[in-house]
N, C-alpha and C. Protein backbone atom coordinates (compact mmCIF):
# COMPACT_ATOMS: atom_id res chain seq x y z
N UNK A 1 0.84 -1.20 0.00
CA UNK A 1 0.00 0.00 0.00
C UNK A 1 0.88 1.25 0.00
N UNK A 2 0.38 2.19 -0.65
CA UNK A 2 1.41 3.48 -0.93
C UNK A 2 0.99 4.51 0.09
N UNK A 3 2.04 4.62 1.05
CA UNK A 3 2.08 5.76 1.63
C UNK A 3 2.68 7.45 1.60
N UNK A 4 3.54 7.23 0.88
CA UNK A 4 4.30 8.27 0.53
C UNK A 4 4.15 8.84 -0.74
N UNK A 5 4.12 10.33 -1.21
CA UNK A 5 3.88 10.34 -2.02
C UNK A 5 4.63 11.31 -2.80
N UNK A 6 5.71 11.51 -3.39
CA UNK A 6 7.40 12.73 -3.66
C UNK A 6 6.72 12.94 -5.42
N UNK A 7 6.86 14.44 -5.30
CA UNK A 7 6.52 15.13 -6.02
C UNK A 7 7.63 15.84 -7.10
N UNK A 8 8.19 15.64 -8.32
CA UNK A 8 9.58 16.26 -8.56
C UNK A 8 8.73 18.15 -8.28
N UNK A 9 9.63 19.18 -9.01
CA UNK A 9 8.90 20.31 -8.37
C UNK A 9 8.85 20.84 -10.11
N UNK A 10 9.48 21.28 -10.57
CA UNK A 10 9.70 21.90 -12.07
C UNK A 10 8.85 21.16 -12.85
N UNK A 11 7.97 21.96 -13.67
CA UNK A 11 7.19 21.44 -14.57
C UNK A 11 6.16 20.49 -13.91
N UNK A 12 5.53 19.94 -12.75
CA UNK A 12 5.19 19.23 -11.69
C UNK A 12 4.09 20.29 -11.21
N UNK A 13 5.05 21.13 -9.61
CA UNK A 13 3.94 21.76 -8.98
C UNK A 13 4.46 23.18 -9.41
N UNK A 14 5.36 23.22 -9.93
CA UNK A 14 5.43 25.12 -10.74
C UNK A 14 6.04 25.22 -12.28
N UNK A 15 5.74 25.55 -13.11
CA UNK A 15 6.25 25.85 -14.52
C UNK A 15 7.60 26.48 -14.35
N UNK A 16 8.31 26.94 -15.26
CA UNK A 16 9.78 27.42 -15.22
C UNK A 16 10.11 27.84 -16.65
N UNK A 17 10.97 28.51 -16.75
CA UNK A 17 11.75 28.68 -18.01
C UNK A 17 13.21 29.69 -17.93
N UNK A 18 13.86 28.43 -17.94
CA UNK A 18 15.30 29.00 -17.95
C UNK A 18 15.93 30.01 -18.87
N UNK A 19 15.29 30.41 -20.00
CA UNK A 19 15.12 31.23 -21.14
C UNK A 19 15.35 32.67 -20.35
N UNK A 20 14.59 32.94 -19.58
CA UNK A 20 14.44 34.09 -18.98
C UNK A 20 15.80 34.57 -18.32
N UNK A 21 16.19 33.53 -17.75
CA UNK A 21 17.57 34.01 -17.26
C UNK A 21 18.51 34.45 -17.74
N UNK A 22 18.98 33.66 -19.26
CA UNK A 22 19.46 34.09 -20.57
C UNK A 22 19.62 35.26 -20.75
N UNK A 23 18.02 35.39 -20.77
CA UNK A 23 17.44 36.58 -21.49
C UNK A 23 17.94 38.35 -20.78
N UNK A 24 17.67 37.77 -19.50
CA UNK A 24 18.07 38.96 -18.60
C UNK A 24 19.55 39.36 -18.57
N UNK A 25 20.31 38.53 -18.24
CA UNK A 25 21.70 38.09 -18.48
C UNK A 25 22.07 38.76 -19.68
N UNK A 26 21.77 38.64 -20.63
CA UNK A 26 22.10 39.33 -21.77
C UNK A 26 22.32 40.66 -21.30
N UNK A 27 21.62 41.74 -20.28
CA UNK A 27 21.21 42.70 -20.44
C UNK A 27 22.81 43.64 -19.73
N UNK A 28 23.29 42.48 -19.16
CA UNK A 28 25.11 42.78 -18.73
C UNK A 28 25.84 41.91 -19.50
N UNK A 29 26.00 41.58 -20.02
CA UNK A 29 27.09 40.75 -20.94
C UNK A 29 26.90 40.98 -22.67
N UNK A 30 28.06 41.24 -23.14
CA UNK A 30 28.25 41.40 -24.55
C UNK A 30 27.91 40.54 -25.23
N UNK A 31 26.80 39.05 -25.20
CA UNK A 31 26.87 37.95 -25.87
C UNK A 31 25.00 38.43 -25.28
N UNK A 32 24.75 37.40 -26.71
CA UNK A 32 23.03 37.31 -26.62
C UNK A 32 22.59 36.16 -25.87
N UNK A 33 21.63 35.94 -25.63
CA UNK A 33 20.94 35.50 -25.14
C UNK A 33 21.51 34.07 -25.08
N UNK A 34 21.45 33.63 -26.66
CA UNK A 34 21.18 32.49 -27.37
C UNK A 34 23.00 31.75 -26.75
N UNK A 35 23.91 32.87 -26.92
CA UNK A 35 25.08 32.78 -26.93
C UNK A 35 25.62 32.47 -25.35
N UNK A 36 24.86 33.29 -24.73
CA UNK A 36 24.94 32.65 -23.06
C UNK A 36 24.64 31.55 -22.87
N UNK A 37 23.35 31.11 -23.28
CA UNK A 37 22.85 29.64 -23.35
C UNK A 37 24.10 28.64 -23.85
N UNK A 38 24.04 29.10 -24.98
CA UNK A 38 25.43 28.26 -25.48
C UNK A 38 26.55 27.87 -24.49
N UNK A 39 27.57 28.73 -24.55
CA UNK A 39 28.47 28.99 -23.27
C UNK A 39 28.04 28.21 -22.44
N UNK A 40 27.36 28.45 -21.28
CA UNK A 40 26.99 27.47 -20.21
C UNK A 40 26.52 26.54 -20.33
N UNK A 41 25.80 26.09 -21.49
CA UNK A 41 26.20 24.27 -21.57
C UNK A 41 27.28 23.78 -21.65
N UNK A 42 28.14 24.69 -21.82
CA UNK A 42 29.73 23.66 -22.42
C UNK A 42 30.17 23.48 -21.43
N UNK A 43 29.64 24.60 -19.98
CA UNK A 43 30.43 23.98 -18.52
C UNK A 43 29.62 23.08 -17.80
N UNK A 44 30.15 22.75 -16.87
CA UNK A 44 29.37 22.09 -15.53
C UNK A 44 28.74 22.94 -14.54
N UNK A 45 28.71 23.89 -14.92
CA UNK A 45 28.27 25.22 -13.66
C UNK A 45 27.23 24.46 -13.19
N UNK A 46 25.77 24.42 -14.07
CA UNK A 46 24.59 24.19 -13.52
C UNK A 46 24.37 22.61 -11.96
N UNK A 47 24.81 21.59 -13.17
CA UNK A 47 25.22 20.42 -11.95
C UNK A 47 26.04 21.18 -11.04
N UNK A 48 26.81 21.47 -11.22
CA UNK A 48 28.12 21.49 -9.49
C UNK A 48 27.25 22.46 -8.77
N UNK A 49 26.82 23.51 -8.97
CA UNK A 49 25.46 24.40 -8.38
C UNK A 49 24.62 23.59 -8.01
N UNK A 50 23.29 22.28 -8.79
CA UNK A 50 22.58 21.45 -8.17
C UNK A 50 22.72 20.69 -7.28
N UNK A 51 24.37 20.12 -7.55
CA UNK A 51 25.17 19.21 -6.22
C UNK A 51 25.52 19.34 -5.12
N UNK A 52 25.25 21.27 -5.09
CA UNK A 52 25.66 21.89 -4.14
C UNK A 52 27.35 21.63 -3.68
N UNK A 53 28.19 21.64 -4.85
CA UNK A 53 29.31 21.60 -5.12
C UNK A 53 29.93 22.93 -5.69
N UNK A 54 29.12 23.98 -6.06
CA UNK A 54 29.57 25.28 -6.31
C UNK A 54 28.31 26.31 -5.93
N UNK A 55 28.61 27.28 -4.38
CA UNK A 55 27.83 27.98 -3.86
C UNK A 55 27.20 28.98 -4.78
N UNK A 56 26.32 29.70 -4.28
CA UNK A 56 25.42 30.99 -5.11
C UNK A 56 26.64 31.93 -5.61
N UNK A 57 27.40 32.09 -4.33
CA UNK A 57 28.59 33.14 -4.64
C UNK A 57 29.19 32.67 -5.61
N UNK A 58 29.82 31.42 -5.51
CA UNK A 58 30.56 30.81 -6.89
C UNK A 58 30.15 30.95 -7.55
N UNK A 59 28.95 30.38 -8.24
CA UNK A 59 28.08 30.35 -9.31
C UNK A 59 28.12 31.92 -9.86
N UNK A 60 28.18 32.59 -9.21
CA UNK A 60 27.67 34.34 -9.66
C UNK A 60 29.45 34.48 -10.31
N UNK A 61 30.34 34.05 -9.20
CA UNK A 61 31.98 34.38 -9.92
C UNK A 61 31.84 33.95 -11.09
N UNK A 62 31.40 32.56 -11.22
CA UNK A 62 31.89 31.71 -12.44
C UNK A 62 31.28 31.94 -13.73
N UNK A 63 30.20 32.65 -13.63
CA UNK A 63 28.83 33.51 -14.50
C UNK A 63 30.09 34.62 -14.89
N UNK A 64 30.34 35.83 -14.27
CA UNK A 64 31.19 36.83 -14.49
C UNK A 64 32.28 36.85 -15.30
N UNK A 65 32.84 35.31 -15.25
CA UNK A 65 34.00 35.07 -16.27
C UNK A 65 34.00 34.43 -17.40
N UNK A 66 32.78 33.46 -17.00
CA UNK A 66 32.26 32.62 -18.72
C UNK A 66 31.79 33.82 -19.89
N UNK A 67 30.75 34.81 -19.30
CA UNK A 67 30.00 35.84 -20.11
C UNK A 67 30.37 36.61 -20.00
N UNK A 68 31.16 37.16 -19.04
CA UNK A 68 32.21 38.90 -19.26
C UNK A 68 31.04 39.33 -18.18
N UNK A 69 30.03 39.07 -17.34
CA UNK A 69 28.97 40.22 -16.96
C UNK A 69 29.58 41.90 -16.60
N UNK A 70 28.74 42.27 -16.45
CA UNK A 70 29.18 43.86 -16.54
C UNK A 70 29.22 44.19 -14.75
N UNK A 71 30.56 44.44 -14.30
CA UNK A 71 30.71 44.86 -13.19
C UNK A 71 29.48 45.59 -12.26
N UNK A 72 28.52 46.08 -13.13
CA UNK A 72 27.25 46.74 -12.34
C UNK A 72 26.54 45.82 -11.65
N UNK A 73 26.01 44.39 -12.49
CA UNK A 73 25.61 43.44 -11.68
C UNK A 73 26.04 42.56 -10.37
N UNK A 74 25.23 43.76 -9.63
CA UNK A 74 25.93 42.85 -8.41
C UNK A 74 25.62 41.50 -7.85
N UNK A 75 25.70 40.56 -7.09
CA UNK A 75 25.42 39.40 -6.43
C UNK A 75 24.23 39.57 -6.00
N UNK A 76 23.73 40.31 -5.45
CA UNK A 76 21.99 40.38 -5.04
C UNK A 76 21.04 40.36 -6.53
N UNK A 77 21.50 41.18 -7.18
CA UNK A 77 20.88 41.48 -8.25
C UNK A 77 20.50 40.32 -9.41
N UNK A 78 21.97 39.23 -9.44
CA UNK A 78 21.96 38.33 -9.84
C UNK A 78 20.86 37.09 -9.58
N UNK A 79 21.14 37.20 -8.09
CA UNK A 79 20.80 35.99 -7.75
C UNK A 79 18.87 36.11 -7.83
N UNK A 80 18.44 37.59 -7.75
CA UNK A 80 17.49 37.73 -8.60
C UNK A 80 16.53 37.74 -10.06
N UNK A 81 17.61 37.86 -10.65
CA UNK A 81 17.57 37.25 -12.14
C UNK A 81 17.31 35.96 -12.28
N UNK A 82 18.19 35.01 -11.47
CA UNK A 82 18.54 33.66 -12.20
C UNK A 82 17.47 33.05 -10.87
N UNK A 83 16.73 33.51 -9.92
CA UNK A 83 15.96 32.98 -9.56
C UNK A 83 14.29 32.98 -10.02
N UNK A 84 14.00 34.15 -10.26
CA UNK A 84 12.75 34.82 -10.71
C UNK A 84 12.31 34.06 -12.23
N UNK A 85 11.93 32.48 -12.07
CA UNK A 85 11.81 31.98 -13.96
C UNK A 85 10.52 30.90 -13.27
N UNK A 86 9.99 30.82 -12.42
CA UNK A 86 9.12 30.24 -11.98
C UNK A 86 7.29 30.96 -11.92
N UNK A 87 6.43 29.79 -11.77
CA UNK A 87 4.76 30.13 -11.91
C UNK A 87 4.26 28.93 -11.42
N UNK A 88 3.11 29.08 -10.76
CA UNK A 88 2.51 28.17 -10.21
C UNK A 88 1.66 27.54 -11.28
N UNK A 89 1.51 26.18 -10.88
CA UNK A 89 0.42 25.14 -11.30
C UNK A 89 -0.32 24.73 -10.90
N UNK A 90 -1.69 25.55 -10.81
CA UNK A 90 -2.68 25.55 -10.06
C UNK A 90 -3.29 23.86 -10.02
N UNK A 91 -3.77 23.42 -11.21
CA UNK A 91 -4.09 22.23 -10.64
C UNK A 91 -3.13 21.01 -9.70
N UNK A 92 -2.00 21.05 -9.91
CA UNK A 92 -1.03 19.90 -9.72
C UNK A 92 -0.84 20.63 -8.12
N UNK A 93 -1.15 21.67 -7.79
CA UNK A 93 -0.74 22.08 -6.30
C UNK A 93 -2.26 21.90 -5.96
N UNK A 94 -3.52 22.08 -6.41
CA UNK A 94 -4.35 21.62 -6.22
C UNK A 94 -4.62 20.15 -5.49
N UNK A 95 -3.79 19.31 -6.24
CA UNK A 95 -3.78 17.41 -6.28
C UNK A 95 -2.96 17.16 -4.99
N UNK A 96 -1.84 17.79 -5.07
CA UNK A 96 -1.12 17.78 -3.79
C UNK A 96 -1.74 18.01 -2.36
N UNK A 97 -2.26 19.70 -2.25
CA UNK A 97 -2.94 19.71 -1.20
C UNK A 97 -4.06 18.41 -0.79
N UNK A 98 -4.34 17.89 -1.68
CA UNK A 98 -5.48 16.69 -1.60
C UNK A 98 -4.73 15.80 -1.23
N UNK A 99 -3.71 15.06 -1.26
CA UNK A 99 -2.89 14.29 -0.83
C UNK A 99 -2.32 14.23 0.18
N UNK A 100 -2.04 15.69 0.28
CA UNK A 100 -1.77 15.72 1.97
C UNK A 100 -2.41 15.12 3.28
N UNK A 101 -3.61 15.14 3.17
CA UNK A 101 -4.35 15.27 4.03
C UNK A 101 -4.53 13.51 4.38
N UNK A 102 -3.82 12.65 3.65
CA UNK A 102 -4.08 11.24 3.35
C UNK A 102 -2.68 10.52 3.73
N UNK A 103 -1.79 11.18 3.22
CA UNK A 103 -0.32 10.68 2.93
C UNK A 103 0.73 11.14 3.45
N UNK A 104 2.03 11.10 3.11
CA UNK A 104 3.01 11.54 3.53
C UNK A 104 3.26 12.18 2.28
N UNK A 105 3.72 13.80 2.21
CA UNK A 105 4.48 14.14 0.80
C UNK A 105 5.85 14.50 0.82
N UNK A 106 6.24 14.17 -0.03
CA UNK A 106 8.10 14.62 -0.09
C UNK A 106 8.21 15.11 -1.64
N UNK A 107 8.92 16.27 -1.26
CA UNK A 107 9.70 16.95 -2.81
C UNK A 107 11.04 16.02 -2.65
N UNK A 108 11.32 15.75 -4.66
CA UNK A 108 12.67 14.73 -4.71
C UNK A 108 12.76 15.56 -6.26
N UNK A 109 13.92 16.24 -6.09
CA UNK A 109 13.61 17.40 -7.15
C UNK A 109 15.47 17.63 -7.50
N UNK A 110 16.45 17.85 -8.90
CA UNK A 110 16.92 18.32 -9.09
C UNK A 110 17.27 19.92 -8.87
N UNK A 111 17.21 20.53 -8.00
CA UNK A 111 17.67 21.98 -7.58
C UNK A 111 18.81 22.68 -7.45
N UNK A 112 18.94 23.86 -7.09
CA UNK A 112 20.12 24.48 -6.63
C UNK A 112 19.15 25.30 -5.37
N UNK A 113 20.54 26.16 -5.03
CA UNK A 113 20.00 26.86 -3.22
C UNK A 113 18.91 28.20 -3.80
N UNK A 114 19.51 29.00 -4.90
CA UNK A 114 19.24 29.89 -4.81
C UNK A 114 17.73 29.68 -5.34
N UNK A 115 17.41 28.55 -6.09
CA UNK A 115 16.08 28.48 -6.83
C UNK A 115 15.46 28.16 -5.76
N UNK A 116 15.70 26.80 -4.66
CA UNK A 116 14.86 26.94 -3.61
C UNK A 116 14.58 27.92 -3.09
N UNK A 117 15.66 28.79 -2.09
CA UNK A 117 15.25 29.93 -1.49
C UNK A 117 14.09 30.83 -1.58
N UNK A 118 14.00 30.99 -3.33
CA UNK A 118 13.25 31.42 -4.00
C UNK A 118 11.65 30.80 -4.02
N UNK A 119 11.82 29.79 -4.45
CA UNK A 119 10.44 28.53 -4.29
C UNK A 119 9.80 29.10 -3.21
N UNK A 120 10.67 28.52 -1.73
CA UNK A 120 10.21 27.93 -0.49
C UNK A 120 9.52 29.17 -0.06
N UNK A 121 9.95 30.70 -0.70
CA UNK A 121 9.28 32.04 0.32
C UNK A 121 8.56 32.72 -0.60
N UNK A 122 8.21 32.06 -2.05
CA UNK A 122 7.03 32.66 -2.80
C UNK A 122 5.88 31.52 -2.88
N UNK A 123 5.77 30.14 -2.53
CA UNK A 123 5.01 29.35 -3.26
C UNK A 123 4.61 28.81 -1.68
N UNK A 124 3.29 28.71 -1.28
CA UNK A 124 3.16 27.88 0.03
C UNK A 124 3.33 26.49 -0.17
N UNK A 125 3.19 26.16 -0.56
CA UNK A 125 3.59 24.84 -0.68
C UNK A 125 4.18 24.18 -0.50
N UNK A 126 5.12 24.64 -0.87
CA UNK A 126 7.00 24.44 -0.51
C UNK A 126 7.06 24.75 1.01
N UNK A 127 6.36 25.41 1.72
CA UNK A 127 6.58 25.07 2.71
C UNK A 127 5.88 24.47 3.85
N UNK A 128 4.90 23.85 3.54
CA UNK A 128 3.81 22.80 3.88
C UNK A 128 4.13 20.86 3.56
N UNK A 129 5.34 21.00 3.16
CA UNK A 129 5.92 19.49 2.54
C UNK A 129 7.14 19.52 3.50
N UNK A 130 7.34 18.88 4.34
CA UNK A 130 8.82 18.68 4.91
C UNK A 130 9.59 18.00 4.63
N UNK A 131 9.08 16.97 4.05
CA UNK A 131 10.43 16.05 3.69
C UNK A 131 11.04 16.35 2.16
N UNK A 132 11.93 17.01 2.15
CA UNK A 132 12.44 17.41 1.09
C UNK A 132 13.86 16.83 0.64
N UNK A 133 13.91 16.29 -0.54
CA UNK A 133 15.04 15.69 -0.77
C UNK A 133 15.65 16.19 -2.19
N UNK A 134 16.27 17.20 -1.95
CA UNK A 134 16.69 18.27 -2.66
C UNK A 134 18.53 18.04 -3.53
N UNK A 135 18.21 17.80 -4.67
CA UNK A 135 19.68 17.61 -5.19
C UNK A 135 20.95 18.37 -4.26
N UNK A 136 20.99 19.43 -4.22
CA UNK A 136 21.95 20.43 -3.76
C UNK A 136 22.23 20.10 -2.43
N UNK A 137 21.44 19.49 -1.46
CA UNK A 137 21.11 19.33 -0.04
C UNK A 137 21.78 17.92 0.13
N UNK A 138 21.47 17.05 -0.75
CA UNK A 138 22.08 15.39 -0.75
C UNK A 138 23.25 15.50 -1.58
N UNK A 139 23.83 15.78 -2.53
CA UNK A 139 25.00 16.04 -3.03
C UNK A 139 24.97 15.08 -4.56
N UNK A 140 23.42 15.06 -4.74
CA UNK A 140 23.84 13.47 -6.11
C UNK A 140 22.27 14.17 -7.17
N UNK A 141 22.11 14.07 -8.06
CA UNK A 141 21.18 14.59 -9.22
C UNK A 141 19.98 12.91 -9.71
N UNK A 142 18.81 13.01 -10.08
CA UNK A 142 18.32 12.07 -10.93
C UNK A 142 19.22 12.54 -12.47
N UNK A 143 19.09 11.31 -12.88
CA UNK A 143 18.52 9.60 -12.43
C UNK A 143 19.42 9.01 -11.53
N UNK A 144 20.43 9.69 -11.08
CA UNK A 144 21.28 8.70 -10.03
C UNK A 144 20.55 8.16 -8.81
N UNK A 145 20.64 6.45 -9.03
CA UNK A 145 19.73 5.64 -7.79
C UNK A 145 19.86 6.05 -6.89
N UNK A 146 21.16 6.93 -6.47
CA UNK A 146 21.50 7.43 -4.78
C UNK A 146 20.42 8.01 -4.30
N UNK A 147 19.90 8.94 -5.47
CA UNK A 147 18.96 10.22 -4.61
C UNK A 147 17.59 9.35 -4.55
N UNK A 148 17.37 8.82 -4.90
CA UNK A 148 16.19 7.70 -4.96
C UNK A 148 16.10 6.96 -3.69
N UNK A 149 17.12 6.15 -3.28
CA UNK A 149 17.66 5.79 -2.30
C UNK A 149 17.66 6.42 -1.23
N UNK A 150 18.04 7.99 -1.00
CA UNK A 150 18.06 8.77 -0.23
C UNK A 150 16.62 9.28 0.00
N UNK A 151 15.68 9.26 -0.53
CA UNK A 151 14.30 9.42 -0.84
C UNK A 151 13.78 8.59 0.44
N UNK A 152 13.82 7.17 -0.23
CA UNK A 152 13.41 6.13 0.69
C UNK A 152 13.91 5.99 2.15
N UNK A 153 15.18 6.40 2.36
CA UNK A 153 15.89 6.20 3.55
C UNK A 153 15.18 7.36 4.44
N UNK A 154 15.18 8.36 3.82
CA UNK A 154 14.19 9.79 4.98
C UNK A 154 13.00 9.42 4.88
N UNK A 155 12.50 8.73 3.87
CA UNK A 155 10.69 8.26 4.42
C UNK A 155 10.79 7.66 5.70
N UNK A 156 11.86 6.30 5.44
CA UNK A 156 11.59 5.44 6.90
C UNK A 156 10.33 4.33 5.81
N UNK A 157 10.67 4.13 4.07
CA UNK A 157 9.73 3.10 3.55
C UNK A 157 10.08 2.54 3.14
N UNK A 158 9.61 1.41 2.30
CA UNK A 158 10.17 0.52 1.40
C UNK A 158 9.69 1.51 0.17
N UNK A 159 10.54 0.82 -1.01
CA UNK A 159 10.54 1.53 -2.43
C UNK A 159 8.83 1.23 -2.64
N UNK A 160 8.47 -0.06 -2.63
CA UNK A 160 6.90 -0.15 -3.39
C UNK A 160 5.72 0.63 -2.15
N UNK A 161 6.27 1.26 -1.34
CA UNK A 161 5.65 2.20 -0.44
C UNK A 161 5.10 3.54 -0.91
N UNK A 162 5.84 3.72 -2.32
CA UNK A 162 6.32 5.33 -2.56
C UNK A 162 5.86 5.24 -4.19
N UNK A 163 5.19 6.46 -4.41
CA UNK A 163 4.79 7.15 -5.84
C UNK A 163 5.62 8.30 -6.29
N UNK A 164 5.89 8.11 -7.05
CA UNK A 164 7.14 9.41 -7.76
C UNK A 164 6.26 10.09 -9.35
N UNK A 165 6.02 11.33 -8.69
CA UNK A 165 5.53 12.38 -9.39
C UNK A 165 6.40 12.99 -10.43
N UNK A 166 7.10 12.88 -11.77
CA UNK A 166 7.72 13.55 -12.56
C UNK A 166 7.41 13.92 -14.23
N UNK A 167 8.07 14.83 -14.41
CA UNK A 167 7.66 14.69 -16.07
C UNK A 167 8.52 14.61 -16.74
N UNK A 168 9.97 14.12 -16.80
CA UNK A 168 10.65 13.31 -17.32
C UNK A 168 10.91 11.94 -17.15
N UNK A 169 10.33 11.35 -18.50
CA UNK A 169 10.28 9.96 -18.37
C UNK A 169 11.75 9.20 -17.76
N UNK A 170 12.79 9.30 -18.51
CA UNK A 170 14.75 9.12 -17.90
C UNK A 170 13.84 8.90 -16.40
N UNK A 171 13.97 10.37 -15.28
CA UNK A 171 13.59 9.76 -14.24
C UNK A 171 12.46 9.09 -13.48
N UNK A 172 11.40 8.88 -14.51
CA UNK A 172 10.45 7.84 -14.05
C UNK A 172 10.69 6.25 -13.98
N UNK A 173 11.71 6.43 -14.99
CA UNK A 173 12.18 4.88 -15.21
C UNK A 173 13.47 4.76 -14.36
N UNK A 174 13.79 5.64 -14.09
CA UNK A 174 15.11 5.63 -12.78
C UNK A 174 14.09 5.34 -11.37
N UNK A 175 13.23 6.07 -10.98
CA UNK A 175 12.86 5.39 -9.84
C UNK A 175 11.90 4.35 -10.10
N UNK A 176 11.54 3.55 -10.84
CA UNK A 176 10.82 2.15 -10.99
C UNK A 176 12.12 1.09 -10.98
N UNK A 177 13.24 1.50 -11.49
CA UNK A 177 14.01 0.62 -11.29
C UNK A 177 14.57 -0.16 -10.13
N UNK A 178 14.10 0.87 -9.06
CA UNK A 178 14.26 0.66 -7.35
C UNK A 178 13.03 0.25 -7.06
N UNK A 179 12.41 0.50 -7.53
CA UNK A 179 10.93 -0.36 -7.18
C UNK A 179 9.68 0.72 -6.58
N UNK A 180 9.96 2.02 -7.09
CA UNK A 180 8.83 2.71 -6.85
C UNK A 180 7.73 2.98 -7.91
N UNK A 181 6.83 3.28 -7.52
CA UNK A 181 5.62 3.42 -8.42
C UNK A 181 6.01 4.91 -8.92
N UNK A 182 6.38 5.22 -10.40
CA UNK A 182 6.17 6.14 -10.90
C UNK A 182 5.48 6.23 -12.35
N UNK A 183 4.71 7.54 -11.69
CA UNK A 183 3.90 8.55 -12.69
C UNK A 183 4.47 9.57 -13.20
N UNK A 184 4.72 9.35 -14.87
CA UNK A 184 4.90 10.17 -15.40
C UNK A 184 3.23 11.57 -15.68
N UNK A 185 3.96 12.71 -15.48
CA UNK A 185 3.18 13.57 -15.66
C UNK A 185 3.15 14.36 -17.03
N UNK A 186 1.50 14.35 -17.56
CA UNK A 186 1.15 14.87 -18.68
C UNK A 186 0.53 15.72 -18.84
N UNK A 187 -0.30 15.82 -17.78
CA UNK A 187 -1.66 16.57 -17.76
C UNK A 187 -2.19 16.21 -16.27
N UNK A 188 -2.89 17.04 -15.08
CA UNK A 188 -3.24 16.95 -14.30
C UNK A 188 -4.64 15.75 -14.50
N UNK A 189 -5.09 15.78 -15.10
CA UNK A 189 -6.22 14.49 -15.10
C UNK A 189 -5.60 13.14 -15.46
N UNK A 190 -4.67 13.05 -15.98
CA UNK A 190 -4.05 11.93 -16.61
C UNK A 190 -3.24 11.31 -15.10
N UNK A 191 -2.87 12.23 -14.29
CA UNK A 191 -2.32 11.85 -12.98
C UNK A 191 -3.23 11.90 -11.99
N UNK A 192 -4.32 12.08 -12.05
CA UNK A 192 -5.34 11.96 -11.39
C UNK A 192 -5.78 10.47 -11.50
N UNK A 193 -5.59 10.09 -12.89
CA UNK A 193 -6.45 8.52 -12.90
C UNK A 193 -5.13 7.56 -12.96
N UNK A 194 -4.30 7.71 -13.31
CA UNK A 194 -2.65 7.20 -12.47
C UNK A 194 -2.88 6.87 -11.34
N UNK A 195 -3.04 7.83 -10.05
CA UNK A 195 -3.15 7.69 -8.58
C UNK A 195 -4.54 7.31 -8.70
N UNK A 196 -5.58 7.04 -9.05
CA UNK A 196 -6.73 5.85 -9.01
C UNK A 196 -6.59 4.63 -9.29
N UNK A 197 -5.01 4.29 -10.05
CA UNK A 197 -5.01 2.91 -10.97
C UNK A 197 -4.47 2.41 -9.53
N UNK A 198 -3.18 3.14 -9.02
CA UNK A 198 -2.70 2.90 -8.10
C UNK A 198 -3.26 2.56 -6.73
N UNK A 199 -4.21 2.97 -6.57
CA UNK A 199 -5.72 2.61 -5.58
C UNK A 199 -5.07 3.94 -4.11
N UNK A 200 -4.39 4.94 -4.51
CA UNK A 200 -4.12 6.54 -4.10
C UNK A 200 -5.62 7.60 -4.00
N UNK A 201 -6.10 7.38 -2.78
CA UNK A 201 -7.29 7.86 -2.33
C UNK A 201 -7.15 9.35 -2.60
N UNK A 202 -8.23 10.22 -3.38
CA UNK A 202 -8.40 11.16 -3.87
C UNK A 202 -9.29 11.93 -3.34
């Protein structure tokens, strides 16, 4: 029987678009948008930031030297930019609050600090879920089994205890491989009758 019920957070219980950050970013650095984007795929910034292997401060140094940023942007300012790319999802925070009231919920979410920070003091939600098992916080990213693992170990469940909420398939099939029930997410009704197949009281 499923008690637990971990929610990834991006595209899940809030929309996002990393575009924006780009976009803003552009607005101190001599390179477009498209060209920042570029650039920072070729590093590791983003992981070692999610792993919580390179702090906000780092992250802002290491930004300054990949793209040239313009000395005006300061570290506050930044960390406003590259946090501010989020919107709520009314139904899927809808489904959640309903779950609560039944289950245990846990966020198991690829992050960094500064995007939480951000999350946890604009979105209630985020702070109505305690068990949070946060890339940056555990030190390991999906699909790696660790954080999966680490999931289960702070429930206090077994894997077929637990439903995993995501909308990348890669990590839906990363946590079934441990033996949790995951739902890929498509559409809030489509995960609605998911957690009915599952016999997940609604």
């Amino acid at each position: 029987m499923i008690s637990t019920i971990f929610f990834d957070i991006g595209n899940v219980l809030v929309g996002f678009d990393h575009n924006r950050i780009w976009q803003r970013l552009a607005d101190f650095s001599p390179y477009s948008p498209q060209e920042i984007q570029q650039l920072i795929q070729k590093t590791r910034l983003m992981p070692l930031h999610e792993t919580g292997k390179l702090s906000p401060q780092q992250l802002f140094h290491a930004f300054q030297q990949h793209v040239q940023l313009d000395a005006a942007l300061s570290y506050q300012r930044f960390s406003l930019l590259w946090a501010d790319i989020f919107w709520e999802n009314p139904p899927m925070i809808e489904l959640a609050e309903q779950l609560r009231a039944r289950y245990t919920l846990g966020l198991l979410s690829n992050t960094g600090e500064i995007h939480w920070n951000w999350l946890v003091s604009r979105f209630a939600i985020f702070r109505r879920i305690d068990l949070r098992i946060l890339s940056f916080q555990v030190g390991c990213m999906k699909p790696d089994p660790q954080i999966f693992h680490e999931a289960i170990r702070q429930a206090h469940v077994q894997p077929e205890q637990c439903a995993y909420l995501d909308d990348i398939p890669t990590y839906i099939e990363a946590s079934r491989k441990i033996g949790m029930h995951g739902i890929h997410v498509q559409s809030p009704e489509q995960v609605r009758e998911e957690c009915r197949a599952l016999r997940i009281a609604l």
